[in-house]
C-alpha atoms as a PDB file:
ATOM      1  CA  UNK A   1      -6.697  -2.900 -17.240  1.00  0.00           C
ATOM      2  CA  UNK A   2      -4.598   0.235 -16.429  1.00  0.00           C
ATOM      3  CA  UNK A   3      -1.162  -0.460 -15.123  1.00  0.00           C
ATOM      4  CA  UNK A   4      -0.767   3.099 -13.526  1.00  0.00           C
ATOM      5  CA  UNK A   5       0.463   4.544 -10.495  1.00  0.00           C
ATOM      6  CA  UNK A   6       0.386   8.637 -11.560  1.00  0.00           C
ATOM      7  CA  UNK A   7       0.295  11.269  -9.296  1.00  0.00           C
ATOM      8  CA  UNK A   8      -3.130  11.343  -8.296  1.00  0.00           C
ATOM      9  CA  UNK A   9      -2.617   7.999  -6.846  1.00  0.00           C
ATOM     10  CA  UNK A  10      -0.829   8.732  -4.818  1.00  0.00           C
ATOM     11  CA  UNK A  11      -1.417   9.440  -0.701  1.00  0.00           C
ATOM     12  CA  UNK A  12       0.433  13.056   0.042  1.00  0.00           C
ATOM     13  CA  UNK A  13      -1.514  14.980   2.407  1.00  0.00           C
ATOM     14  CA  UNK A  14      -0.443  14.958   5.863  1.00  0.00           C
ATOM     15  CA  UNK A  15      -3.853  15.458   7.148  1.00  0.00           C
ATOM     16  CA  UNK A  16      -4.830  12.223   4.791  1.00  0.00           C
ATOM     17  CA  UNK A  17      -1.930  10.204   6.495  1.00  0.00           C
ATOM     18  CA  UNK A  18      -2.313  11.368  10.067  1.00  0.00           C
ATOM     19  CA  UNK A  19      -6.359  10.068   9.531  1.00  0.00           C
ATOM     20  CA  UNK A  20      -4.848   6.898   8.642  1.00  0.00           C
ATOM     21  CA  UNK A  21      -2.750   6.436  11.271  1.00  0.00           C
ATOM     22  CA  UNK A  22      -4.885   7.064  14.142  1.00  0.00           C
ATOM     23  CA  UNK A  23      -8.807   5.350  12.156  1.00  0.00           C
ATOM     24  CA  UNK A  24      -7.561   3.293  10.326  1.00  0.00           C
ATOM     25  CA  UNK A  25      -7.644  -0.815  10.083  1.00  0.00           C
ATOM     26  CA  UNK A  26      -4.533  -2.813   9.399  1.00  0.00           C
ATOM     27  CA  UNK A  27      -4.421  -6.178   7.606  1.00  0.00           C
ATOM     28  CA  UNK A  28      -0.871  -8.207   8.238  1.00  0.00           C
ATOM     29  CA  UNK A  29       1.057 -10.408   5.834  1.00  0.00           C
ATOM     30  CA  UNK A  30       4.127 -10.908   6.830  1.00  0.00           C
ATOM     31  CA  UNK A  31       6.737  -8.811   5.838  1.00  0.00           C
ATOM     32  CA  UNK A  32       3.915  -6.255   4.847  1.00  0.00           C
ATOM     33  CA  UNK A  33       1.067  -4.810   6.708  1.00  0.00           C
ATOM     34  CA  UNK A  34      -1.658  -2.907   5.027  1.00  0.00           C
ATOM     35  CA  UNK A  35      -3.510   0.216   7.066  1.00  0.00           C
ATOM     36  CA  UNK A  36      -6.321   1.204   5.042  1.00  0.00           C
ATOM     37  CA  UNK A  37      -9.335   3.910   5.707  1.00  0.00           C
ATOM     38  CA  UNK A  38     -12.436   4.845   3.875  1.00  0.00           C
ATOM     39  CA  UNK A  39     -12.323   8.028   3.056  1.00  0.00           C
ATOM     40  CA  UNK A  40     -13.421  10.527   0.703  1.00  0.00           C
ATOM     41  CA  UNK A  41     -10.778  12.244  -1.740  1.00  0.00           C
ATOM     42  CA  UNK A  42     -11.564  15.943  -2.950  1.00  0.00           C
ATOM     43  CA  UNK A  43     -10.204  15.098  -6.626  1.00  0.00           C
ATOM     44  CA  UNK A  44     -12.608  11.737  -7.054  1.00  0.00           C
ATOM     45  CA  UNK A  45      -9.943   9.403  -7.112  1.00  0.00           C
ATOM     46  CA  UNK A  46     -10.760   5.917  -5.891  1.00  0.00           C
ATOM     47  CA  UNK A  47      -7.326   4.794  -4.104  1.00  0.00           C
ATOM     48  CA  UNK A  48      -4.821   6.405  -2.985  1.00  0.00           C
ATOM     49  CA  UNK A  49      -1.739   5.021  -1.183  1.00  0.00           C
ATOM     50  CA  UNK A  50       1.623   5.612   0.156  1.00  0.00           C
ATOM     51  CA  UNK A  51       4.329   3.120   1.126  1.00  0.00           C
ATOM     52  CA  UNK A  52       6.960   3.222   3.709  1.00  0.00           C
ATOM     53  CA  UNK A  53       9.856   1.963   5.123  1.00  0.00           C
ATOM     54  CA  UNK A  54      11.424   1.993   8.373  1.00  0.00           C
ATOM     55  CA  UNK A  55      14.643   3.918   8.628  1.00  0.00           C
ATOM     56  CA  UNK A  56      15.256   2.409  12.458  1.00  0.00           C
ATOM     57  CA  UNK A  57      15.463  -1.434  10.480  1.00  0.00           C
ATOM     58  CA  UNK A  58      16.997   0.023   7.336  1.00  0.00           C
ATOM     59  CA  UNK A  59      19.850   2.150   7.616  1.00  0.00           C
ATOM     60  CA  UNK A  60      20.785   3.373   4.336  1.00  0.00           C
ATOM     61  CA  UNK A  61      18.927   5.483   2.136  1.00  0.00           C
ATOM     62  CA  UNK A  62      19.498   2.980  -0.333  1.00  0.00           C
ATOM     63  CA  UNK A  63      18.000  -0.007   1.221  1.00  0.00           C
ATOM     64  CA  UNK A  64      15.176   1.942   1.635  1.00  0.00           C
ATOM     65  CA  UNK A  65      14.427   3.376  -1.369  1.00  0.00           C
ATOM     66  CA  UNK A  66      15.030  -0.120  -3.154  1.00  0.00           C
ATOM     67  CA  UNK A  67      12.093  -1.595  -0.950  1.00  0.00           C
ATOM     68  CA  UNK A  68      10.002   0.924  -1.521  1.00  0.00           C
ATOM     69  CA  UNK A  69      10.745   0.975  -5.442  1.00  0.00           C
ATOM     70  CA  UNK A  70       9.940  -2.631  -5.176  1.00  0.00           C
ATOM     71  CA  UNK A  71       6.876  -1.987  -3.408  1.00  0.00           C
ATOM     72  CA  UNK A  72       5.345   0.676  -5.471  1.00  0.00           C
ATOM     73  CA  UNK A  73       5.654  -1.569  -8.518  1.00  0.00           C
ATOM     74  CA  UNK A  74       4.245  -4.875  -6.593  1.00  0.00           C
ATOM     75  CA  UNK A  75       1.136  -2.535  -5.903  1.00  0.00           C
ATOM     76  CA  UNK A  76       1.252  -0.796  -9.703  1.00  0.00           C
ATOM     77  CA  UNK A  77       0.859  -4.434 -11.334  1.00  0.00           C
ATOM     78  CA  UNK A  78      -2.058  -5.629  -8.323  1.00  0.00           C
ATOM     79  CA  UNK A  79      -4.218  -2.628  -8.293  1.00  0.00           C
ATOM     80  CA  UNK A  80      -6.047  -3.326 -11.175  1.00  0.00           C
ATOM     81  CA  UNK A  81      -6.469  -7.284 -10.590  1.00  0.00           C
ATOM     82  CA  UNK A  82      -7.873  -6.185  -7.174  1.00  0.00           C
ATOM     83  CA  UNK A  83      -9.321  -2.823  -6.792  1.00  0.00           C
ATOM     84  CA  UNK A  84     -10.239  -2.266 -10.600  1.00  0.00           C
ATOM     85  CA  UNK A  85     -14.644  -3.268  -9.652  1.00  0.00           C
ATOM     86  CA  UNK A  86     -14.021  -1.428  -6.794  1.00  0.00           C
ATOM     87  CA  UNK A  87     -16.307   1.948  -6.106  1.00  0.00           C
ATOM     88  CA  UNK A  88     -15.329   2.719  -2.781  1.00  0.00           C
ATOM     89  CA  UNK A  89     -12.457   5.430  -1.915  1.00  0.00           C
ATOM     90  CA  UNK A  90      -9.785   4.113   0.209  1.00  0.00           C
ATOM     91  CA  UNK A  91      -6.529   5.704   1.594  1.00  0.00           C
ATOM     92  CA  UNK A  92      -3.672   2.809   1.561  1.00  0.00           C
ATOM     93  CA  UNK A  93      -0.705   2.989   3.735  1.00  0.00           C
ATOM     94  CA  UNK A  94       2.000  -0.317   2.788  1.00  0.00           C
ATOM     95  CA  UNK A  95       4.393  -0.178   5.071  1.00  0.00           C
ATOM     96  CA  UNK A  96       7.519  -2.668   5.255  1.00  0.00           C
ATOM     97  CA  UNK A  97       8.238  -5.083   8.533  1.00  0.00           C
ATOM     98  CA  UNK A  98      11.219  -6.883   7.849  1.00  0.00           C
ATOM     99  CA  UNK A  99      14.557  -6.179   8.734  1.00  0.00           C
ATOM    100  CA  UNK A 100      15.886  -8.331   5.636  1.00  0.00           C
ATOM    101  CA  UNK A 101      16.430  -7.055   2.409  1.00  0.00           C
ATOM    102  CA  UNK A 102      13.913  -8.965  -0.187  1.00  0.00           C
ATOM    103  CA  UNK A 103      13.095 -10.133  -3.899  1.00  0.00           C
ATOM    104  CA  UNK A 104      10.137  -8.580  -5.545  1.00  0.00           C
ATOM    105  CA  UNK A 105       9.325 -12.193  -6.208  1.00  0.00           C
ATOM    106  CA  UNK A 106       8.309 -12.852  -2.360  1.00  0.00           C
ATOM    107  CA  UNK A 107       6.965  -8.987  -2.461  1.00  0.00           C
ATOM    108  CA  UNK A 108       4.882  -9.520  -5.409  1.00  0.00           C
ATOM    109  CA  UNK A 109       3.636 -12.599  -3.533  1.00  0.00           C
ATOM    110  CA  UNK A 110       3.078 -11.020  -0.266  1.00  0.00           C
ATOM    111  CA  UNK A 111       1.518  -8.059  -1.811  1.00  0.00           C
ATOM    112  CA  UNK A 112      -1.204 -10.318  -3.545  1.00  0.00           C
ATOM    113  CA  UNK A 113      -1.873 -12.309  -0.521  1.00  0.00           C
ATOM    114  CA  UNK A 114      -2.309  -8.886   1.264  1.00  0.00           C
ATOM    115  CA  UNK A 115      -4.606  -7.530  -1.048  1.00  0.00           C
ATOM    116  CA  UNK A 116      -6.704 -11.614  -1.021  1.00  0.00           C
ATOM    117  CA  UNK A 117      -6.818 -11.078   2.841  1.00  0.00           C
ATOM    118  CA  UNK A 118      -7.787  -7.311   2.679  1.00  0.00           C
ATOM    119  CA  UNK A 119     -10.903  -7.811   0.002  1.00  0.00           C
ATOM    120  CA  UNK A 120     -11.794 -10.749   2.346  1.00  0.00           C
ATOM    121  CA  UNK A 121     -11.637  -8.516   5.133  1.00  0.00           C
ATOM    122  CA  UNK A 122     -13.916  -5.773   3.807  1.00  0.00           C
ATOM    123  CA  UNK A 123     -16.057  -8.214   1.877  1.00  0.00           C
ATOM    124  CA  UNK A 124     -17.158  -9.799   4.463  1.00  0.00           C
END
């Protein structure tokens, strides 16, 4: 299993993310919600996903970028329990709903529970 979330992993284009935003299907665990899309990416990669915070519930730039530290490495160590048999390209948006502050205990929880109800989701 590869532990990795490199560059190519990750969802940059704005013409990617705007797609997303106005196809795509969202799966809710609360305090995370998961908007995904299939998609085709031009450099073959499988998944690729962005996370993001709101700045109107979080203030600081600090609160922020804590969350979405500890959300980057909550997906990093799922990914390959979850999406490592997988074949089909998605585009991932994670975005944050609470207005509280968290662990990355209850994030690593919600994150697997998200990814359980998303692979039911599309499985079935």
């Amino acid at each position: 299993m590869v532990f990795k979330y490199g560059k190519k992993d990750k969802l940059k284009s704005k013409k990617d993310i705007e797609l997303l935003f106005t196809e795509g299907k969202a799966v809710t665990v609360y305090p995370l919600r998961l908007i995904y899309l299939k998609t085709e990416f031009d450099d073959g990669s499988i998944l690729k996903t962005g996370v993001s915070v709101s700045k109107r519930l979080h203030k600081t730039a600090v609160a922020r970028n804590r969350i979405k530290r500890l959300l980057r490495e909550a997906y990093r160590l799922n990914k390959p329990l979850y999406f490592n048999n997988s074949s089909t390209p998605y585009a991932f948006m994670i975005l944050y709903l609470s207005k509280d502050g968290t662990t990355f205990d209850k994030l690593n929880y919600s994150m697997k529970s998200l990814f359980e109800k998303f692979n039911n989701k599309t499985s079935g």
